[in-house]
Protein backbone atom coordinates (compact mmCIF):
# COMPACT_ATOMS: atom_id res chain seq x y z
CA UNK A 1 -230.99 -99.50 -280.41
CA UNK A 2 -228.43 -100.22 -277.73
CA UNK A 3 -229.61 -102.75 -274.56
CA UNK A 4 -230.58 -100.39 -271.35
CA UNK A 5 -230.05 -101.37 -267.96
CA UNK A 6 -232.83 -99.94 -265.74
CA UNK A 7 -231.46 -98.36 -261.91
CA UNK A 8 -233.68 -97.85 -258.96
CA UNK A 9 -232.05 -95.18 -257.09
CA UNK A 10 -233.43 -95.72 -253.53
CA UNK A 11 -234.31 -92.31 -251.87
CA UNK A 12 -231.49 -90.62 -253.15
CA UNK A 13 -232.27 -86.84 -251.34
CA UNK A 14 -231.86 -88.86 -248.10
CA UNK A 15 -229.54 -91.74 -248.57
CA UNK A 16 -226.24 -90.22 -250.30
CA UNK A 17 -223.31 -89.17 -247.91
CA UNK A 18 -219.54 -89.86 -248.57
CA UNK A 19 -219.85 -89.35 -252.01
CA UNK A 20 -222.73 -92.63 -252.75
CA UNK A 21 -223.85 -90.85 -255.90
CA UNK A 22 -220.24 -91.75 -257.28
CA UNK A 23 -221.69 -95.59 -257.09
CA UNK A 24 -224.59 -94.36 -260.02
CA UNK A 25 -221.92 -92.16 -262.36
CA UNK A 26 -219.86 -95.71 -262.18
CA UNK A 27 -222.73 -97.77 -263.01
CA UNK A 28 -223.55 -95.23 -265.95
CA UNK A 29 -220.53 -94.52 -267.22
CA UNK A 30 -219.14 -98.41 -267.09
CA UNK A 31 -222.53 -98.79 -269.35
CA UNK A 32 -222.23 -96.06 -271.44
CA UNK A 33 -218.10 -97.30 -272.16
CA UNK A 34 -219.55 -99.85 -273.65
CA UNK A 35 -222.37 -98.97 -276.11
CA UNK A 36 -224.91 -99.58 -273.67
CA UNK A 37 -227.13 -97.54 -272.06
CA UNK A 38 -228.82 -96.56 -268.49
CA UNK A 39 -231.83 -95.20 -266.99
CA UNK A 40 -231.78 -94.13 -263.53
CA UNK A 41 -235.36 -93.98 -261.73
CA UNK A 42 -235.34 -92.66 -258.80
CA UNK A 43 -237.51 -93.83 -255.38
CA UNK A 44 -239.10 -91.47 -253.43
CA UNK A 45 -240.94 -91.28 -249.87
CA UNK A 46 -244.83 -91.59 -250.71
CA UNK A 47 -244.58 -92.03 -254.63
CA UNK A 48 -245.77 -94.92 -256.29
CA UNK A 49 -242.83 -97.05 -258.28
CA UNK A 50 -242.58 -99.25 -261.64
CA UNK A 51 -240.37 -102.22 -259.81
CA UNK A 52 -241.37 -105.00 -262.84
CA UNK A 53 -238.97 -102.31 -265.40
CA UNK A 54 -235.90 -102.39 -262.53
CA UNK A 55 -232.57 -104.66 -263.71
CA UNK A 56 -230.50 -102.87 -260.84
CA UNK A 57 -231.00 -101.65 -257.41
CA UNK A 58 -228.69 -99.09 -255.67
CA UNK A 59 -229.30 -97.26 -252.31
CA UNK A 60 -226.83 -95.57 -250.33
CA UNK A 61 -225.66 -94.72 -246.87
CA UNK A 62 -227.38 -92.19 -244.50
CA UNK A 63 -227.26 -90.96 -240.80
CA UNK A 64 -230.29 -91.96 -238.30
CA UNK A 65 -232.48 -89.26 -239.30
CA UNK A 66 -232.23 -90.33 -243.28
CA UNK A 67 -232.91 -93.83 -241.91
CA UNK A 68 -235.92 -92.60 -239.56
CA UNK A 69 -237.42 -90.86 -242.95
CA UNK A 70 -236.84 -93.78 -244.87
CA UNK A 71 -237.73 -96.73 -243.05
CA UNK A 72 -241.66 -97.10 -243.26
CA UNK A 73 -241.63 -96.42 -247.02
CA UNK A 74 -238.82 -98.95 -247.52
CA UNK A 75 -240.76 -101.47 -245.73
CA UNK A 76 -243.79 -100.28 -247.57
CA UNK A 77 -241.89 -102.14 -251.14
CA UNK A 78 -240.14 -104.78 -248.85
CA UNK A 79 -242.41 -107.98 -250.34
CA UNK A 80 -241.61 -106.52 -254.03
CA UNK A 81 -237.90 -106.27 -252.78
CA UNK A 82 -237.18 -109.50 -250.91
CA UNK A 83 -239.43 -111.39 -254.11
CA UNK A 84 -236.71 -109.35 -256.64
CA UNK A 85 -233.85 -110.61 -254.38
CA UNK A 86 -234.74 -113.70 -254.59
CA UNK A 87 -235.32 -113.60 -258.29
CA UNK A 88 -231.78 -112.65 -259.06
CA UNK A 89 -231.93 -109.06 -259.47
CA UNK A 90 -228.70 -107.50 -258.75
CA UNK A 91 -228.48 -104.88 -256.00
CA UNK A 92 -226.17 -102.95 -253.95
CA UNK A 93 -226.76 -101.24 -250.63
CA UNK A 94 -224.44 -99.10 -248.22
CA UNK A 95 -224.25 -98.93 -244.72
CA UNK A 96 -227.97 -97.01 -243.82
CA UNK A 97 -229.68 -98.80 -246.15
CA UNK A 98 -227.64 -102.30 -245.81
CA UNK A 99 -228.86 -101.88 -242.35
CA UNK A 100 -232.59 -101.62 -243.61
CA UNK A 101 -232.10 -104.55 -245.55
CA UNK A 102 -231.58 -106.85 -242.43
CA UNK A 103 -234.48 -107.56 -240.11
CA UNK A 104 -233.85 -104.01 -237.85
CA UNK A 105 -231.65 -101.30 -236.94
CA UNK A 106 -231.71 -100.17 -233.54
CA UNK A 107 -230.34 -96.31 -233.44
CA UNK A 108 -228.51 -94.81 -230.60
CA UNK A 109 -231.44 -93.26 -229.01
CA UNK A 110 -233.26 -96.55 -228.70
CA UNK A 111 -235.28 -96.23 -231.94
CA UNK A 112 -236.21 -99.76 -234.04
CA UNK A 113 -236.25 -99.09 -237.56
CA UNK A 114 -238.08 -102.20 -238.92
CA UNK A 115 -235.72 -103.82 -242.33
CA UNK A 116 -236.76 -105.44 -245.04
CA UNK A 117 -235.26 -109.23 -244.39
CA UNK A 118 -233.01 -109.27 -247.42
CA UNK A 119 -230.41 -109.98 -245.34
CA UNK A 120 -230.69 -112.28 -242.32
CA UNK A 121 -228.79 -109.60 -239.75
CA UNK A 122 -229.73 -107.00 -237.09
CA UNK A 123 -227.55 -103.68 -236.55
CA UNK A 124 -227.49 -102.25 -233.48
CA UNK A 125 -225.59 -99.18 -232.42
CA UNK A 126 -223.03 -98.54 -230.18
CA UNK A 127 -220.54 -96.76 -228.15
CA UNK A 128 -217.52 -97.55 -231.01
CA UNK A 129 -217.17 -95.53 -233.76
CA UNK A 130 -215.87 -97.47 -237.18
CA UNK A 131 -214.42 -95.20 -239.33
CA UNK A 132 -211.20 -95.53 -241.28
CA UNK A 133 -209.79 -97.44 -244.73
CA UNK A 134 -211.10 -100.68 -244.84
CA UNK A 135 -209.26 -103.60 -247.45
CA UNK A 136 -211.61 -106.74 -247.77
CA UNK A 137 -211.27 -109.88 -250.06
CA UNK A 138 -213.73 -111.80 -251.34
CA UNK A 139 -213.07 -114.68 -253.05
CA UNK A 140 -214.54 -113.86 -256.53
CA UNK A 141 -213.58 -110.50 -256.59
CA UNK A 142 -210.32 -110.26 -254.80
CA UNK A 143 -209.48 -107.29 -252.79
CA UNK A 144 -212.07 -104.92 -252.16
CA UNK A 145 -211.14 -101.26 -250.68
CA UNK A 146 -213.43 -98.41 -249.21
CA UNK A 147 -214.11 -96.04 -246.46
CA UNK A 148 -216.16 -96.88 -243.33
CA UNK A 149 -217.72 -94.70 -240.92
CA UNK A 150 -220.51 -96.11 -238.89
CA UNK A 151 -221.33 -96.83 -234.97
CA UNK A 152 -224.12 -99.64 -236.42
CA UNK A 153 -222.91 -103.19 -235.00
CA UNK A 154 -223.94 -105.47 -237.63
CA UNK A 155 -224.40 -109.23 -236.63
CA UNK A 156 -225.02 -111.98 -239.49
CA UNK A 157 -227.03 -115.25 -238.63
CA UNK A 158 -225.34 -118.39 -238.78
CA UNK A 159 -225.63 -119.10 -242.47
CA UNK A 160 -225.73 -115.74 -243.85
CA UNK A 161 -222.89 -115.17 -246.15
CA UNK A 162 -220.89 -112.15 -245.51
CA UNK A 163 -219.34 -110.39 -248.83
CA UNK A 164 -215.65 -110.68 -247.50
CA UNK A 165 -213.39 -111.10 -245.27
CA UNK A 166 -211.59 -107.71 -243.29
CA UNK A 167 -208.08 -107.47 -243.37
CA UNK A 168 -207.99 -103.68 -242.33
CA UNK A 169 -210.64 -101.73 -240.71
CA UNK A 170 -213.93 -103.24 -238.96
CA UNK A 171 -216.60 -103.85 -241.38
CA UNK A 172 -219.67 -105.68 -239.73
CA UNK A 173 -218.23 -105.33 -236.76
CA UNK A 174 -215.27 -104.59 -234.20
CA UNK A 175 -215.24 -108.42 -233.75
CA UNK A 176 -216.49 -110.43 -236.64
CA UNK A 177 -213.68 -110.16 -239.09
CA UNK A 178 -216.18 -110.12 -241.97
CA UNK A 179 -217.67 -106.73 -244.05
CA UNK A 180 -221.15 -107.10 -245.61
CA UNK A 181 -223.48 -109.92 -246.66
CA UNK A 182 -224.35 -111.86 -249.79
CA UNK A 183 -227.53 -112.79 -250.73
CA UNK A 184 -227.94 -114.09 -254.44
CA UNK A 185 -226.77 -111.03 -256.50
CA UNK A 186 -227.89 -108.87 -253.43
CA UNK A 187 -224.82 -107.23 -252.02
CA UNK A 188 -224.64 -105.39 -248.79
CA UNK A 189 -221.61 -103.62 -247.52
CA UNK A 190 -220.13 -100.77 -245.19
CA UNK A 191 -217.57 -99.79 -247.84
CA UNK A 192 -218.21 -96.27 -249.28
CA UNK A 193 -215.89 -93.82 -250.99
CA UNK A 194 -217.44 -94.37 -253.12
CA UNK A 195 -216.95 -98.26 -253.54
CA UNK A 196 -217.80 -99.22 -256.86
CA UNK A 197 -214.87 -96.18 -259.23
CA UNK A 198 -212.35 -98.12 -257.37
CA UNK A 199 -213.61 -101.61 -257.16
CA UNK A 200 -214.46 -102.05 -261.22
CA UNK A 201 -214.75 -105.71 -260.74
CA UNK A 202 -217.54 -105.08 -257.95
CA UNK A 203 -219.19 -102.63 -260.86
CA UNK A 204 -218.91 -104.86 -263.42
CA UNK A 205 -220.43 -108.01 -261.68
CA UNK A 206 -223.65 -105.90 -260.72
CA UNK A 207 -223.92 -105.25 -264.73
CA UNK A 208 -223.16 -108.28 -265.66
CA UNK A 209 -225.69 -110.01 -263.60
CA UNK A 210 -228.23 -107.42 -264.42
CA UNK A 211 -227.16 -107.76 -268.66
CA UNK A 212 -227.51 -111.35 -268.02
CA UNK A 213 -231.20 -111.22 -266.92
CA UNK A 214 -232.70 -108.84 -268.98
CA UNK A 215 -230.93 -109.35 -272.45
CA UNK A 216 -229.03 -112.89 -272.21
CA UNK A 217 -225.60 -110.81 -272.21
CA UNK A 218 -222.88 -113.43 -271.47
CA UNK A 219 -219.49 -111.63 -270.95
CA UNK A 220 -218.94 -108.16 -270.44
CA UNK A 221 -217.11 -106.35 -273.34
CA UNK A 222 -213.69 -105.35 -271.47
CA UNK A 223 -212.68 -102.03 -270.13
CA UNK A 224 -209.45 -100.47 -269.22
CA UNK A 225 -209.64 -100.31 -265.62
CA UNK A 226 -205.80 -99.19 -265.08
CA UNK A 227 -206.81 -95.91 -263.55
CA UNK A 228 -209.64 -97.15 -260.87
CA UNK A 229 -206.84 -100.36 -259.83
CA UNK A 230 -204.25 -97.66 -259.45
CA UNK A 231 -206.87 -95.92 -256.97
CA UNK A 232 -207.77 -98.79 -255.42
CA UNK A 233 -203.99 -99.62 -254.86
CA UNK A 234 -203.26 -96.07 -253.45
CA UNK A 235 -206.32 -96.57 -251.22
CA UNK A 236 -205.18 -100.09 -249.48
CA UNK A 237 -201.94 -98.93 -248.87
CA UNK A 238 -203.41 -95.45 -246.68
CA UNK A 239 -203.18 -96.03 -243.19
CA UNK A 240 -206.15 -97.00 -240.89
């Protein structure tokens, strides 16, 4: 029987704009390329959830009102969360929910969204909008290339590692120069698209990690990845 990678899908009916689903088929397909197979479980508002089966943990972005509907449930699994964070478990959030995973997001019309603490950041909004190609490096991965479109101001604590460093676009911030955070193999970023088809080596790190934990997997069988780098090439070269 081939190894399986287990997926929380974080409130998936709520949290998917600009194409975040894309971020799963990746995940899956990257997997099933391989010989290896996935299970996606979804989360959902009010249901209970199995979090000692979950290698992986993907949530996507959403406007205020997704983040409204989400927020007291999220917080209601934030100890299991922050104790899986700190265990190792991979994850990847996008913008609504990599707000949630900070302390707070404060929406435009004055609403605090308690976060989860993942992440040692607050978001608050404001009067810019963000929105355009972004190209990021980090220093593992290399360039990293997505779409942002947020008014969310994110600001890290001193200490908090962000996940790269902006060359075009805004990430965090107008000001900061940095997109996302890093915490462990928790990864929190603005970038959607979505991020991972065009950012294997982002992809591929998640599973890795996530192989690593639950079945000792070392090295990652490789992939042709000519396609998604031409994509991501295409995409870094598009104007702001």
């Amino acid at each position: 029987m081939s190894q399986t990678i287990v997926i929380a899908h974080l409130y998936p009916r709520e949290m998917n704009i600009y194409g975040d689903m894309g971020n799963i088929i990746s995940l899956v397909k990257r997997l099933e390329w391989r010989g290896l197979r996935a299970e996606v479980r979804q989360v959902e508002i009010g249901e209970a959830f199995d979090w000692e089966a979950v290698d992986l943990v993907f949530g996507g972005g959403g406007q205020d009102s997704g983040q409204l509907a989400v927020g007291a449930d999220l917080v209601r699994h934030g100890d299991k969360l922050r104790e899986m964070a700190k265990a190792g478990v991979p994850m990847l959030v996008i913008c609504g929910l990599y707000q949630l995973f900070g302390r707070e997001f404060v929406t435009g019309g004055g609403d605090v969204i308690p976060g989860i603490g993942v992440f040692n950041a607050n978001t608050r909004a404001g009067s810019v909008r963000m929105i355009g190609n972004v190209v990021a490096k980090n220093d593992e991965l290399g360039a990293l290339v997505g779409f942002e479109n947020h008014s969310g101001a994110t600001k890290l604590d001193k200490g908090q590692l962000p996940l790269a460093k902006v060359s075009k676009g805004c990430g965090n911030n107008p000001k900061s120069g940095y997109e996302g955070a890093v915490s462990g193999e928790a990864i929190g970023t603005y970038l959607h698209g979505p991020v991972l088809p065009k950012n294997p080596q982002l992809a591929d790190k998640l599973l890795l990690a996530a192989l690593k934990r639950r079945h000792g997997v070392q090295e990652l069988q490789p992939l042709d990845s000519s396609f998604e780098l031409a994509a991501a090439k295409v995409a870094a070269t598009r104007p702001r």
